[in-house]
N, C-alpha and C. Protein backbone atom coordinates (compact mmCIF):
# COMPACT_ATOMS: atom_id res chain seq x y z
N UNK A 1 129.63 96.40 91.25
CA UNK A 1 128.46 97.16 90.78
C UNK A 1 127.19 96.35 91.04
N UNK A 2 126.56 96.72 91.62
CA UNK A 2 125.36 96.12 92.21
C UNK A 2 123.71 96.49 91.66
N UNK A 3 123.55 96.44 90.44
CA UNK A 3 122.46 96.41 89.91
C UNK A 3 120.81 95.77 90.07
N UNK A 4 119.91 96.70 90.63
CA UNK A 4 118.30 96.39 90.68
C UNK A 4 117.73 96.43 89.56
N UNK A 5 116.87 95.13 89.47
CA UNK A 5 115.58 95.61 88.46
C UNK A 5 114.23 95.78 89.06
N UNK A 6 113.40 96.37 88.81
CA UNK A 6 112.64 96.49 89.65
C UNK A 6 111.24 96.77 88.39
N UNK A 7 110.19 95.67 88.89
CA UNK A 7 109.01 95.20 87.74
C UNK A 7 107.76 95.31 88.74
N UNK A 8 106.98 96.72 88.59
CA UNK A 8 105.37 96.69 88.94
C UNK A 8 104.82 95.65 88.22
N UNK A 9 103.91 94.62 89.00
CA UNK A 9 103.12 94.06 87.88
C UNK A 9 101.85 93.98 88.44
N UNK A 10 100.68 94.27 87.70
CA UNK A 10 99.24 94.08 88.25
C UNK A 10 98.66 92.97 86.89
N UNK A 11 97.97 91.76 87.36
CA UNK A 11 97.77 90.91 86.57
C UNK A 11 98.49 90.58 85.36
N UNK A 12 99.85 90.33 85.13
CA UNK A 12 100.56 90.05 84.09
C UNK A 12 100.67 88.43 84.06
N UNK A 13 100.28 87.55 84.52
CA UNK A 13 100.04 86.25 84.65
C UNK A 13 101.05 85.49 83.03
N UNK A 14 99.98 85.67 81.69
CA UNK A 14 100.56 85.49 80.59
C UNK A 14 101.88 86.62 80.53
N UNK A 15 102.33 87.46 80.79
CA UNK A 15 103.42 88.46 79.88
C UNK A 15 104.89 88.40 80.86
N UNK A 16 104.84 88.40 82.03
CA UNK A 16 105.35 88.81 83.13
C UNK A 16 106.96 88.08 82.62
N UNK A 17 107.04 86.29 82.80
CA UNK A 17 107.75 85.62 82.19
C UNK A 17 108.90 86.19 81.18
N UNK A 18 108.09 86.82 80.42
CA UNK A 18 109.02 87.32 79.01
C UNK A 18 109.88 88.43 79.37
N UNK A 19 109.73 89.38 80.48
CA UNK A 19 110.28 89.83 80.98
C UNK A 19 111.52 89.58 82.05
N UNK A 20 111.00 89.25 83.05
CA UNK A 20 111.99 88.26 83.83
C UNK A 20 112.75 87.51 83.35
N UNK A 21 112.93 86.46 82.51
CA UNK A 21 113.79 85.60 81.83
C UNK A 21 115.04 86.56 81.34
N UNK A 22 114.82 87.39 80.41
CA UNK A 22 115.63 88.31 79.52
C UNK A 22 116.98 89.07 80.92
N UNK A 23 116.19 89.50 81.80
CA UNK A 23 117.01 90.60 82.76
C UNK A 23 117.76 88.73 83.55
N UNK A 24 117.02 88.02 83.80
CA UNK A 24 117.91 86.90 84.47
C UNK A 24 119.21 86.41 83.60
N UNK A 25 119.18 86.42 82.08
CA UNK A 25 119.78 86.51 81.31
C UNK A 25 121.46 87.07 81.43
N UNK A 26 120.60 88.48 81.75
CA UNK A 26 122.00 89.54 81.62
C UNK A 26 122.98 88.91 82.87
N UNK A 27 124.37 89.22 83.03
CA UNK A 27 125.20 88.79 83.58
C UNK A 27 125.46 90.00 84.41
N UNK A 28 124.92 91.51 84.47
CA UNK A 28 125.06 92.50 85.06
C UNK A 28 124.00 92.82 86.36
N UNK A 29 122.74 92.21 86.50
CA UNK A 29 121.70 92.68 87.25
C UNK A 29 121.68 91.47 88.59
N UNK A 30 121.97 92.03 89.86
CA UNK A 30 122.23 91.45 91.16
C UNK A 30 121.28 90.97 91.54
N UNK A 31 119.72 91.69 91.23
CA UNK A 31 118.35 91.68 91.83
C UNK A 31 117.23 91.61 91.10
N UNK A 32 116.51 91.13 91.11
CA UNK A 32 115.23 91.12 90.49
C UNK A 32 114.00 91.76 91.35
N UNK A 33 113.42 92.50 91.71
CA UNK A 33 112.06 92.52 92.66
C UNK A 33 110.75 92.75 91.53
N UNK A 34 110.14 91.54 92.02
CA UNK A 34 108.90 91.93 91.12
C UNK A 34 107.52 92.63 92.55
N UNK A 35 107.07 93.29 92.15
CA UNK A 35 106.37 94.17 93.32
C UNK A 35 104.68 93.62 92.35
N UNK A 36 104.10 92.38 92.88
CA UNK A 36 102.88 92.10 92.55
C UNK A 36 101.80 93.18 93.47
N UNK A 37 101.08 93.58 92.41
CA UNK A 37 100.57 95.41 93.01
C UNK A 37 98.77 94.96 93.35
N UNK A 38 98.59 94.11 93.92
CA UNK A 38 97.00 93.35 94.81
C UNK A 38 96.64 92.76 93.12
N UNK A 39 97.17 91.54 92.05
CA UNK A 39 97.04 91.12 91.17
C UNK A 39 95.83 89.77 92.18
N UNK A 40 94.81 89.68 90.88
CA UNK A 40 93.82 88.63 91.44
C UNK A 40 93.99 87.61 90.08
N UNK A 41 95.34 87.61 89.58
CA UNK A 41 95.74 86.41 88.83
C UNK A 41 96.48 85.72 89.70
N UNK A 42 97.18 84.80 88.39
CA UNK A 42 98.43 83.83 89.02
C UNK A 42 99.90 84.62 89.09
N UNK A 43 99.91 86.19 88.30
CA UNK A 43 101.11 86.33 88.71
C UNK A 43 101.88 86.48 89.95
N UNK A 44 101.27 86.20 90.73
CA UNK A 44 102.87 85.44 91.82
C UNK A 44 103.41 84.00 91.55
N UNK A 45 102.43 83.37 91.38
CA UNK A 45 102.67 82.23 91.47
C UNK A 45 103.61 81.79 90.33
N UNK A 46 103.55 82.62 88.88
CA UNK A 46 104.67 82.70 88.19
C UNK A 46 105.88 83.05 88.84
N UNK A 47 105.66 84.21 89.26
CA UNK A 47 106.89 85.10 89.45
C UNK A 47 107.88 84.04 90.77
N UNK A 48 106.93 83.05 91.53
CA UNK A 48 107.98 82.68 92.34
C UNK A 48 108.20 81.24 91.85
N UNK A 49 108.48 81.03 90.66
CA UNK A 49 108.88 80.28 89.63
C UNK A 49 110.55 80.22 89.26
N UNK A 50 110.92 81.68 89.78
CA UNK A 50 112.31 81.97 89.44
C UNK A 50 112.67 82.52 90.79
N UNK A 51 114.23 82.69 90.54
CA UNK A 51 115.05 83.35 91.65
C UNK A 51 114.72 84.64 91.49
N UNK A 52 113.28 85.13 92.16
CA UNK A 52 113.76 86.76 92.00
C UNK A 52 112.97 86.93 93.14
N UNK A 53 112.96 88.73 93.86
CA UNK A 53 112.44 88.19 94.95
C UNK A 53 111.09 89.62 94.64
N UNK A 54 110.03 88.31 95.52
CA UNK A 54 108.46 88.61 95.14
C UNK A 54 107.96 90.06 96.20
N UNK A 55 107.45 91.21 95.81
CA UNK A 55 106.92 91.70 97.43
C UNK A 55 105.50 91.73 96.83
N UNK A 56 104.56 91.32 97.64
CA UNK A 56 102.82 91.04 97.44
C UNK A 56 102.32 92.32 98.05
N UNK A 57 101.35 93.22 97.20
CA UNK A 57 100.72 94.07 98.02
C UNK A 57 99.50 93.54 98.23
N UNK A 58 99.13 94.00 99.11
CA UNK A 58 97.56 93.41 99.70
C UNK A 58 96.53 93.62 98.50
N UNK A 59 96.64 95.07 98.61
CA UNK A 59 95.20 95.25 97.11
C UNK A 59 96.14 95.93 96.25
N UNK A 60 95.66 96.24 95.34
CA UNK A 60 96.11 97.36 94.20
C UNK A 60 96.08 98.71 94.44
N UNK A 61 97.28 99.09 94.19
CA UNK A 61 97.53 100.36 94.66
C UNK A 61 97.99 101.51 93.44
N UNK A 62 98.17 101.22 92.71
CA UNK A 62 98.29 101.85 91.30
C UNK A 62 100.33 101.77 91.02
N UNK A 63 100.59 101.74 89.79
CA UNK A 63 102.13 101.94 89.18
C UNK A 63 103.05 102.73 90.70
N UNK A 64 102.77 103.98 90.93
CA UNK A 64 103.42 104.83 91.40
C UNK A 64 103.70 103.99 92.83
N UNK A 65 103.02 103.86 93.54
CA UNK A 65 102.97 102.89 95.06
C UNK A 65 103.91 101.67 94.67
N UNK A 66 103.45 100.83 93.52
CA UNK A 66 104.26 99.87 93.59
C UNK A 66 105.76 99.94 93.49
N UNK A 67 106.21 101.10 92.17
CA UNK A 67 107.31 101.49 92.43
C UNK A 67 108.04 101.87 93.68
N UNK A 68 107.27 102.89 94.17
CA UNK A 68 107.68 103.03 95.28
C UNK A 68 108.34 101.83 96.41
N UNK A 69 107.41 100.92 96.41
CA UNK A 69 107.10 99.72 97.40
C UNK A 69 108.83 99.17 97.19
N UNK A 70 108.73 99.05 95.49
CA UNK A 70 110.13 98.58 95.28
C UNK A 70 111.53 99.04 95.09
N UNK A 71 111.32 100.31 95.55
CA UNK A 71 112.81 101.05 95.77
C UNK A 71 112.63 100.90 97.43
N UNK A 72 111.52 101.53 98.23
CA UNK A 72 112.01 100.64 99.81
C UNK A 72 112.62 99.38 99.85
N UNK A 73 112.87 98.67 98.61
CA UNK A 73 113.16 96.96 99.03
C UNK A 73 114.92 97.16 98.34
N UNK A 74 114.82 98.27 97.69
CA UNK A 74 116.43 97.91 97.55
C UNK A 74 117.17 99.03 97.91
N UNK A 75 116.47 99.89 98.62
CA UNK A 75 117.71 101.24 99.28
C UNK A 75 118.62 100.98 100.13
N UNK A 76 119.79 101.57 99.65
CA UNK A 76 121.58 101.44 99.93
C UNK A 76 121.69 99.77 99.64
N UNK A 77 120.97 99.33 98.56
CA UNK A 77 121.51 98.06 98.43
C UNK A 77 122.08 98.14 96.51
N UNK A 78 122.08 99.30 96.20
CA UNK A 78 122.10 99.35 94.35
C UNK A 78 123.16 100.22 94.17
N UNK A 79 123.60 99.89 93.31
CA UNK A 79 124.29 101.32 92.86
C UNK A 79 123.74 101.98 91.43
N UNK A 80 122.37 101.13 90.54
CA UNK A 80 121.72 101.41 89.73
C UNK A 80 120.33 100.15 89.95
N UNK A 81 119.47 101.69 89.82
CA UNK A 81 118.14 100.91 89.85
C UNK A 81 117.47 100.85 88.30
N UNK A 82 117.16 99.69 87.64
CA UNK A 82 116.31 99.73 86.49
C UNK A 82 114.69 99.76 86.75
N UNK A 83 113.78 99.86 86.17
CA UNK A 83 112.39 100.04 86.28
C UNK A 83 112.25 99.03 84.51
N UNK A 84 111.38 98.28 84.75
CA UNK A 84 111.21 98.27 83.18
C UNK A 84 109.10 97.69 83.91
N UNK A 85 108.49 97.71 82.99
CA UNK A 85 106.92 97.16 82.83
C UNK A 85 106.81 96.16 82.81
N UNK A 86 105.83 95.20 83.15
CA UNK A 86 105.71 94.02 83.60
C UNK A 86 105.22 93.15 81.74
N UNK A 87 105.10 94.13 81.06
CA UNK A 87 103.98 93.68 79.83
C UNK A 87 104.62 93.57 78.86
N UNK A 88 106.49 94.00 78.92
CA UNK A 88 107.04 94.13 77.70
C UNK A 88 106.91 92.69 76.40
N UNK A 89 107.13 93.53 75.10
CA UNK A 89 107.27 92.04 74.48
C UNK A 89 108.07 92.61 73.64
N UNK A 90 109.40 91.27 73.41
CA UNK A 90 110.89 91.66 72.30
C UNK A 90 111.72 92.22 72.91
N UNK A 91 111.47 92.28 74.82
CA UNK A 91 112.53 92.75 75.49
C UNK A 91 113.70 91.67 75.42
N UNK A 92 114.59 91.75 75.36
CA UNK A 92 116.51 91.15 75.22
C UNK A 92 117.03 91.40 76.43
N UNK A 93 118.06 90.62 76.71
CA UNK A 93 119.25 90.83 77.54
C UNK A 93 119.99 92.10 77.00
N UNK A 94 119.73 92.13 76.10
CA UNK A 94 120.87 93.33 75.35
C UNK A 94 119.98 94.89 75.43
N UNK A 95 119.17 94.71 75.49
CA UNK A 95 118.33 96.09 75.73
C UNK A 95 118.77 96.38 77.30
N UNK A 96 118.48 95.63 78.79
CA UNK A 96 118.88 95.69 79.94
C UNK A 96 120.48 96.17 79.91
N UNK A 97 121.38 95.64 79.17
CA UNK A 97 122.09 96.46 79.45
C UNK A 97 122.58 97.61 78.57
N UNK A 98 121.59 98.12 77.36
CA UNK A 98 122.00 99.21 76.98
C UNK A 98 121.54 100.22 77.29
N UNK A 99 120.08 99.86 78.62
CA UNK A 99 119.85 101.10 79.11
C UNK A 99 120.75 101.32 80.16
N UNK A 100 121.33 100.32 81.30
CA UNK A 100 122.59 100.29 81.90
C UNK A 100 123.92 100.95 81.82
N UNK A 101 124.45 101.32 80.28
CA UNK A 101 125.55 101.42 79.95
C UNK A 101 125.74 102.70 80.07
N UNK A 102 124.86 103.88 79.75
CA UNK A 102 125.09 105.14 79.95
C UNK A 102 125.52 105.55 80.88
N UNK A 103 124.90 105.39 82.16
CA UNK A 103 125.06 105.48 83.60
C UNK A 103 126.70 104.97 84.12
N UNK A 104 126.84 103.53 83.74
CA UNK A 104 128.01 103.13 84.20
C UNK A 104 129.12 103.79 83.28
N UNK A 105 129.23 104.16 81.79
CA UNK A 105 130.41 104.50 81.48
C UNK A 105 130.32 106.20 81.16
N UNK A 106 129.20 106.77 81.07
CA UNK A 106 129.28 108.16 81.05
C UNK A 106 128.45 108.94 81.66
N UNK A 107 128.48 108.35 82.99
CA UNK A 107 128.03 108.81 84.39
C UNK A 107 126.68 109.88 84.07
N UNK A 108 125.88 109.18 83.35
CA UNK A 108 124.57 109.41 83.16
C UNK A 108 123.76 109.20 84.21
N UNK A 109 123.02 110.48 85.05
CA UNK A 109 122.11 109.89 85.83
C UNK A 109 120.66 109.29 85.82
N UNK A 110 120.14 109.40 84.66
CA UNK A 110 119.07 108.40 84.10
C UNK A 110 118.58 107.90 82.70
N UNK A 111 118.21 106.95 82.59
CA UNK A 111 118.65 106.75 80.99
C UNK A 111 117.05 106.70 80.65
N UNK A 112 116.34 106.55 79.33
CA UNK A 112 115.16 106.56 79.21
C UNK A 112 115.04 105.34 77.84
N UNK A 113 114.34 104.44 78.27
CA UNK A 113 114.34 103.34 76.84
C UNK A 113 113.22 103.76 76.05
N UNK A 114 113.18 104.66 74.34
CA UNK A 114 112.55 104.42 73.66
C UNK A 114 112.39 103.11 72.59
N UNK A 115 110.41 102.79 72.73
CA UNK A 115 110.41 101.87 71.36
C UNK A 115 110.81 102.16 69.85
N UNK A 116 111.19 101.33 69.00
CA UNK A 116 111.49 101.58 68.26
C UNK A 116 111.20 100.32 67.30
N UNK A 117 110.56 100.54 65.80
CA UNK A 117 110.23 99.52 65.08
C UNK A 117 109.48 97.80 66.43
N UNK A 118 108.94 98.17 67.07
CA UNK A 118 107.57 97.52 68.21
C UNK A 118 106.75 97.41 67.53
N UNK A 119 106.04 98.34 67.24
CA UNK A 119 104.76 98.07 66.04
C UNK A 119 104.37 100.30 66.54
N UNK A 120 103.79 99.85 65.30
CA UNK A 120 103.47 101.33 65.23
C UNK A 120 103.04 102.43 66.20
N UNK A 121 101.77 101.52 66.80
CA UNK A 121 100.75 102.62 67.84
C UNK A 121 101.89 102.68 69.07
N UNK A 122 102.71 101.47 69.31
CA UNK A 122 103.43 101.98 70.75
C UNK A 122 104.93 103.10 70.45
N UNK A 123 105.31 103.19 68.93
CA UNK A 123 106.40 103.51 68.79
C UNK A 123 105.86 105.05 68.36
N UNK A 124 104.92 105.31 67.89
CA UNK A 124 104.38 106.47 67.76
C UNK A 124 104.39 107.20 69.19
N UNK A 125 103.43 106.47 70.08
CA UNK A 125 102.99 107.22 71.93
C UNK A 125 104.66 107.36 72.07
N UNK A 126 105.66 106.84 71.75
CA UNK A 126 106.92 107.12 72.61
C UNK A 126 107.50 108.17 71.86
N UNK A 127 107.65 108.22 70.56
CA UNK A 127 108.14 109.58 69.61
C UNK A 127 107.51 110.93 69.86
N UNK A 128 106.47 110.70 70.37
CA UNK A 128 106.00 112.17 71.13
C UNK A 128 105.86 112.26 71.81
N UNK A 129 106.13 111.29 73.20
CA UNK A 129 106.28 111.86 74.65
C UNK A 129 107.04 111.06 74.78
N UNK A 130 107.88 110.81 75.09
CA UNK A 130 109.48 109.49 75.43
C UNK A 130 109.42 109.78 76.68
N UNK A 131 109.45 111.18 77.22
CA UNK A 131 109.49 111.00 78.64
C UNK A 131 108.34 110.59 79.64
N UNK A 132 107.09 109.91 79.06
CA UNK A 132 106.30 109.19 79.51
C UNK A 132 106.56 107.29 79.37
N UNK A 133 107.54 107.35 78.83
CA UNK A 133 107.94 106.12 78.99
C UNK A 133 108.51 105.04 80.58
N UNK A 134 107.97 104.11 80.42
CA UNK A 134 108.02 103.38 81.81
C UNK A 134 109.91 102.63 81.60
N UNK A 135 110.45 103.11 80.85
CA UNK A 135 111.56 101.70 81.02
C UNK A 135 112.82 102.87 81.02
N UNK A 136 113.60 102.17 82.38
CA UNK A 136 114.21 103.88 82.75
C UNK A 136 115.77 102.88 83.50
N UNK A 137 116.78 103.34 83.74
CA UNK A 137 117.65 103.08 84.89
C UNK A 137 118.14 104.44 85.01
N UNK A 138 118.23 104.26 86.43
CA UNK A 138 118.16 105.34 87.35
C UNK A 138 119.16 105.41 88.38
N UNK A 139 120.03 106.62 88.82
CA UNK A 139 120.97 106.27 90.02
C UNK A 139 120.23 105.90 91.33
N UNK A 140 120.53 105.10 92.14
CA UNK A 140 119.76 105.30 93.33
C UNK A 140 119.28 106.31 94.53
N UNK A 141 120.12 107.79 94.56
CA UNK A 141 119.83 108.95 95.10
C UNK A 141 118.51 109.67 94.40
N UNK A 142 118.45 109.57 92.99
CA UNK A 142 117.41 110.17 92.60
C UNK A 142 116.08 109.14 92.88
N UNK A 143 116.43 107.95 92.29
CA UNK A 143 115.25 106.92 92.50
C UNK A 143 114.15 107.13 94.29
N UNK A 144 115.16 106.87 95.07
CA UNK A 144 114.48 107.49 96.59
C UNK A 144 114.36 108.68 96.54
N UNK A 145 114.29 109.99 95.66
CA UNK A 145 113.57 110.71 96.01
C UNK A 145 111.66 110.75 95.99
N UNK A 146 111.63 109.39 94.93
CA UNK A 146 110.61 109.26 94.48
C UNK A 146 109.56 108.91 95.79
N UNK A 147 109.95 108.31 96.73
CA UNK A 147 109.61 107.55 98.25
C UNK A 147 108.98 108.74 98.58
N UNK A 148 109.07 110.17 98.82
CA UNK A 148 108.53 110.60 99.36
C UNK A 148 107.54 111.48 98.55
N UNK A 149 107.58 111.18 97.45
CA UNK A 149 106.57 112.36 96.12
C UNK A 149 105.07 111.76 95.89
N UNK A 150 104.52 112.79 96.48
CA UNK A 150 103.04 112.72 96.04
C UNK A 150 102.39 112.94 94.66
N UNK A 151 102.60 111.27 94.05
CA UNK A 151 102.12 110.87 93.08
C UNK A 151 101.67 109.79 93.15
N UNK A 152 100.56 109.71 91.97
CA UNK A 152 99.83 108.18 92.16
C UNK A 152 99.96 107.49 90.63
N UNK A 153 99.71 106.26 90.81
CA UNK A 153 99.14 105.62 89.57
C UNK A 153 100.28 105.77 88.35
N UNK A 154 99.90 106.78 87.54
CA UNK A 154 100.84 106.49 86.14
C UNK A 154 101.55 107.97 85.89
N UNK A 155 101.01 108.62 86.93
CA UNK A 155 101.85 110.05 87.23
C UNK A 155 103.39 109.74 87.10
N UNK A 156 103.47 108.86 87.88
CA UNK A 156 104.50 108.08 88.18
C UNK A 156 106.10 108.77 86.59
N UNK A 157 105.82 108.34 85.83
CA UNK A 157 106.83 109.23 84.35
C UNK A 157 106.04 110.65 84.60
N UNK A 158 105.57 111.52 84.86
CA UNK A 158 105.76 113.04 84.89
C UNK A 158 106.52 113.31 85.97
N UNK A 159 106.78 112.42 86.97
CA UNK A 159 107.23 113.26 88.01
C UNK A 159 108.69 112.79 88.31
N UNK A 160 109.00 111.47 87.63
CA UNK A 160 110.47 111.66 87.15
C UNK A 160 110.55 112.84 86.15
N UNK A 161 110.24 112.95 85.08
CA UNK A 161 110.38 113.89 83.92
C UNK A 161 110.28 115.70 85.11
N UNK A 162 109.91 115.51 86.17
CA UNK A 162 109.58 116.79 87.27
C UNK A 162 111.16 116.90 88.03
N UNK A 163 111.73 115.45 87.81
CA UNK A 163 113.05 115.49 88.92
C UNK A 163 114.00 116.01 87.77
N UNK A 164 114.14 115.26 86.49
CA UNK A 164 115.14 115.71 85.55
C UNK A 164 115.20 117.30 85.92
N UNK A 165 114.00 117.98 85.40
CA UNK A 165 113.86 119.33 85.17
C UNK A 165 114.74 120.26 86.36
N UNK A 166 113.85 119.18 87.89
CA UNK A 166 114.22 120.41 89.13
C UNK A 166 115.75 120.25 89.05
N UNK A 167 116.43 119.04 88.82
CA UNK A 167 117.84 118.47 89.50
C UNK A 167 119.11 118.59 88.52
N UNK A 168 117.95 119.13 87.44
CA UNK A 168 119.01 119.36 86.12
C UNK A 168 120.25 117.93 85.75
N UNK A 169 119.07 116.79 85.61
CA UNK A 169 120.06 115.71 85.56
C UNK A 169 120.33 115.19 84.50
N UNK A 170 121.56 114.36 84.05
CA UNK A 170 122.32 114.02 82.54
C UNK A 170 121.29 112.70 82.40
N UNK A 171 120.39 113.05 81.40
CA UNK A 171 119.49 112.06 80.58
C UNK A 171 120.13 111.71 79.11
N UNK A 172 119.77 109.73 78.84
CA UNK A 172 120.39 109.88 77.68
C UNK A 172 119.32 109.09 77.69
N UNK A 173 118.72 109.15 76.28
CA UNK A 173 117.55 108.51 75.56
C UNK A 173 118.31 107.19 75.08
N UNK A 174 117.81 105.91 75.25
CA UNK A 174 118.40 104.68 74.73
C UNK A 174 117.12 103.53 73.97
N UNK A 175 117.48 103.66 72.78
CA UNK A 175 116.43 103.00 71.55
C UNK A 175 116.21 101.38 71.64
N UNK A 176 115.00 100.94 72.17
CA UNK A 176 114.99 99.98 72.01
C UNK A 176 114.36 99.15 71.09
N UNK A 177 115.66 98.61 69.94
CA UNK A 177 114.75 97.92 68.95
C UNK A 177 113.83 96.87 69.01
N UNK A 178 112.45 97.18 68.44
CA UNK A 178 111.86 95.59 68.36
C UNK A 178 111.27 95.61 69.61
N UNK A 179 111.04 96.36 70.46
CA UNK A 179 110.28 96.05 71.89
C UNK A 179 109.29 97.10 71.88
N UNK A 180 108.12 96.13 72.88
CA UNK A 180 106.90 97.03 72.45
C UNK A 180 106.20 96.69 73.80
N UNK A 181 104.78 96.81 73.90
CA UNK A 181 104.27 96.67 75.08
C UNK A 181 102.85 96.09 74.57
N UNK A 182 102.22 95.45 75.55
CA UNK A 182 100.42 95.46 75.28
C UNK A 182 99.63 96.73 75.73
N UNK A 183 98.76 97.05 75.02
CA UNK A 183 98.24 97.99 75.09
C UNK A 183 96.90 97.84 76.01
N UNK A 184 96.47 98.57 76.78
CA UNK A 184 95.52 98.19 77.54
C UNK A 184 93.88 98.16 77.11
N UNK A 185 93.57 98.45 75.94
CA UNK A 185 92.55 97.39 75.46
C UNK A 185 92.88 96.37 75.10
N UNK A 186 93.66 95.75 74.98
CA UNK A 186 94.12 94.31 74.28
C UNK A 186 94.16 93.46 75.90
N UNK A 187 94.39 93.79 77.26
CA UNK A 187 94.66 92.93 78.17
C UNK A 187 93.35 93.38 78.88
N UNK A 188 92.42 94.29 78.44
CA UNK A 188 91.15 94.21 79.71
C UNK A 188 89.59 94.37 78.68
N UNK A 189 90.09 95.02 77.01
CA UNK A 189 88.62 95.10 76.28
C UNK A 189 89.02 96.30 76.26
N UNK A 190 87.68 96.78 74.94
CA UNK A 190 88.43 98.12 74.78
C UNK A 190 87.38 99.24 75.85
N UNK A 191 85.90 98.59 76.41
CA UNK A 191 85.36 99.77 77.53
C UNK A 191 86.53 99.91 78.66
N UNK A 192 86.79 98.18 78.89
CA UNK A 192 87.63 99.02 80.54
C UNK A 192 89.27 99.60 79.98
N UNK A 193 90.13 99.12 78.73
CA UNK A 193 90.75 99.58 78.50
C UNK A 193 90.98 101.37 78.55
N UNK A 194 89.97 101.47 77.40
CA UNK A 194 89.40 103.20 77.28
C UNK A 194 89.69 103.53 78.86
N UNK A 195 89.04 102.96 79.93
CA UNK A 195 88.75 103.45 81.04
C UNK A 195 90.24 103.99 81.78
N UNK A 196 90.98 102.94 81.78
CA UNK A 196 91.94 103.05 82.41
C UNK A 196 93.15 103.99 81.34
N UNK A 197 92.77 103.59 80.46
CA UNK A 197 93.92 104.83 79.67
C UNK A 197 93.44 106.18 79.86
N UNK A 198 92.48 106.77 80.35
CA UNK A 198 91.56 108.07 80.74
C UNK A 198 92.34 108.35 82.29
N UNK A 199 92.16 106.80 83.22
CA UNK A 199 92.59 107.34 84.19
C UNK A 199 94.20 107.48 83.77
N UNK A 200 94.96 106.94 83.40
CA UNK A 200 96.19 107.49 83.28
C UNK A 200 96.40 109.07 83.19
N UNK A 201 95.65 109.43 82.12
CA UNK A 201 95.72 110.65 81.42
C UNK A 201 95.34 111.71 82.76
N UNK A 202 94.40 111.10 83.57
CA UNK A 202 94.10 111.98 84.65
C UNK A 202 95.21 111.76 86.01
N UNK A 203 95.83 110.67 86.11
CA UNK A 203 97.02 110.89 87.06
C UNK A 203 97.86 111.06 86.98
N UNK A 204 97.77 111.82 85.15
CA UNK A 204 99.28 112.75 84.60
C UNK A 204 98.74 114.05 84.83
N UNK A 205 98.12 114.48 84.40
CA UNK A 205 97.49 115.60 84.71
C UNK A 205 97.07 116.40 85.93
N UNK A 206 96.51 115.18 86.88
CA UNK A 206 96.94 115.52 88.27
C UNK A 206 98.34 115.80 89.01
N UNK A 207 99.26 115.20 88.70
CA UNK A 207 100.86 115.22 89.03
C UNK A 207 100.80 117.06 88.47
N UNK A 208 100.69 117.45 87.20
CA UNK A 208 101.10 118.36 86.63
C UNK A 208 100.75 119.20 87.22
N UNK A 209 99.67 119.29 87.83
CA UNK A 209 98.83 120.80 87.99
C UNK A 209 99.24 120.76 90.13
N UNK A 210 99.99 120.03 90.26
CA UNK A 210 100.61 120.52 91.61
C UNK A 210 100.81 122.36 91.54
């Protein structure tokens, strides 16, 4: 069984670490790709700190591209692709493979990690939209369909949540205790934060209104 993880990161310099360590951890995951998305920090220079392997985009290209970038780096090489965020915090070895486990023992084709007891504001955003959540494993037939879908940025969870629907596929929601994320006024201020949580909202909304 040949397991991908696969980590967009745009400036995660401080967070990135806490992530990576945990999935190197697990005794189940073959691959690591961290897909640095045109970061004008040090996260590469972390990321090639460890055995995992780095792909550099030139500039920043938003969530959706980078994903993308990083399922071209492991097609017909997985037999499960994970996705998790570059920003997590209280992620475990044991969370990696309990979003894992569905898939391998009850041939689940994508699993979805909700927060749970994280801290409030992130466990709230996931109790009412879970399927906007970034932390997913995925079979690899559905994952490359994503390669060719015109989406950008943070569209990126509507238009999986677009494949469940068209492909009618076996989703199992998997709770992750104690893990949470930074919120994006806390890593840029709250003007450019605001800013970029607006654009999210608009490259969900754009995905939708295809």
């Amino acid at each position: 069984m040949r397991i991908t993880a696969i980590i967009p990161a745009y400036n995660e310099e401080s967070r990135i670490e806490k992530v990576i360590v945990p999935i190197l951890e697990t005794d189940i995951v073959s691959n690591i790709i961290v897909v640095d998305d045109g970061s004008q920090d040090l996260t590469s220079d972390i990321v090639s700190n460890y055995n995992v392997e780095l792909v550099k985009m030139p500039q920043n290209k938003g969530k959706a591209e980078a994903i993308r970038e990083g399922i071209k780096h492991c097609k017909d090489k997985s037999d499960i692709i994970i996705l998790l965020d570059a920003d997590l915090v209280g992620l475990t070895s044991d969370h990696v493979r309990a979003l894992v486990l569905p898939i391998f023992e009850k041939n689940a084709d994508m699993t979805i990690g909700i927060f749970k007891s994280g801290r409030h504001i992130t466990d709230l955003a996931q109790s009412i939209a879970p399927n906007l959540s970034g932390q997913r494993a995925i079979k690899p037939d559905i994952a490359n369909k994503i390669i060719d879908m015109d989406v950008e940025g943070y569209g990126i969870e509507t238009a999986l949540f677009q494949l469940i629907k068209k492909y009618g596929l076996k989703v199992e929601n998997v709770i992750l205790e104690n893990v949470t994320h930074v919120i994006k006024e806390e890593k840029v201020g709250l003007i450019r934060g605001i800013s970029w949580r607006l654009q999210m909202y608009k490259d969900i909304v754009k995905y939708l209104m295809h």
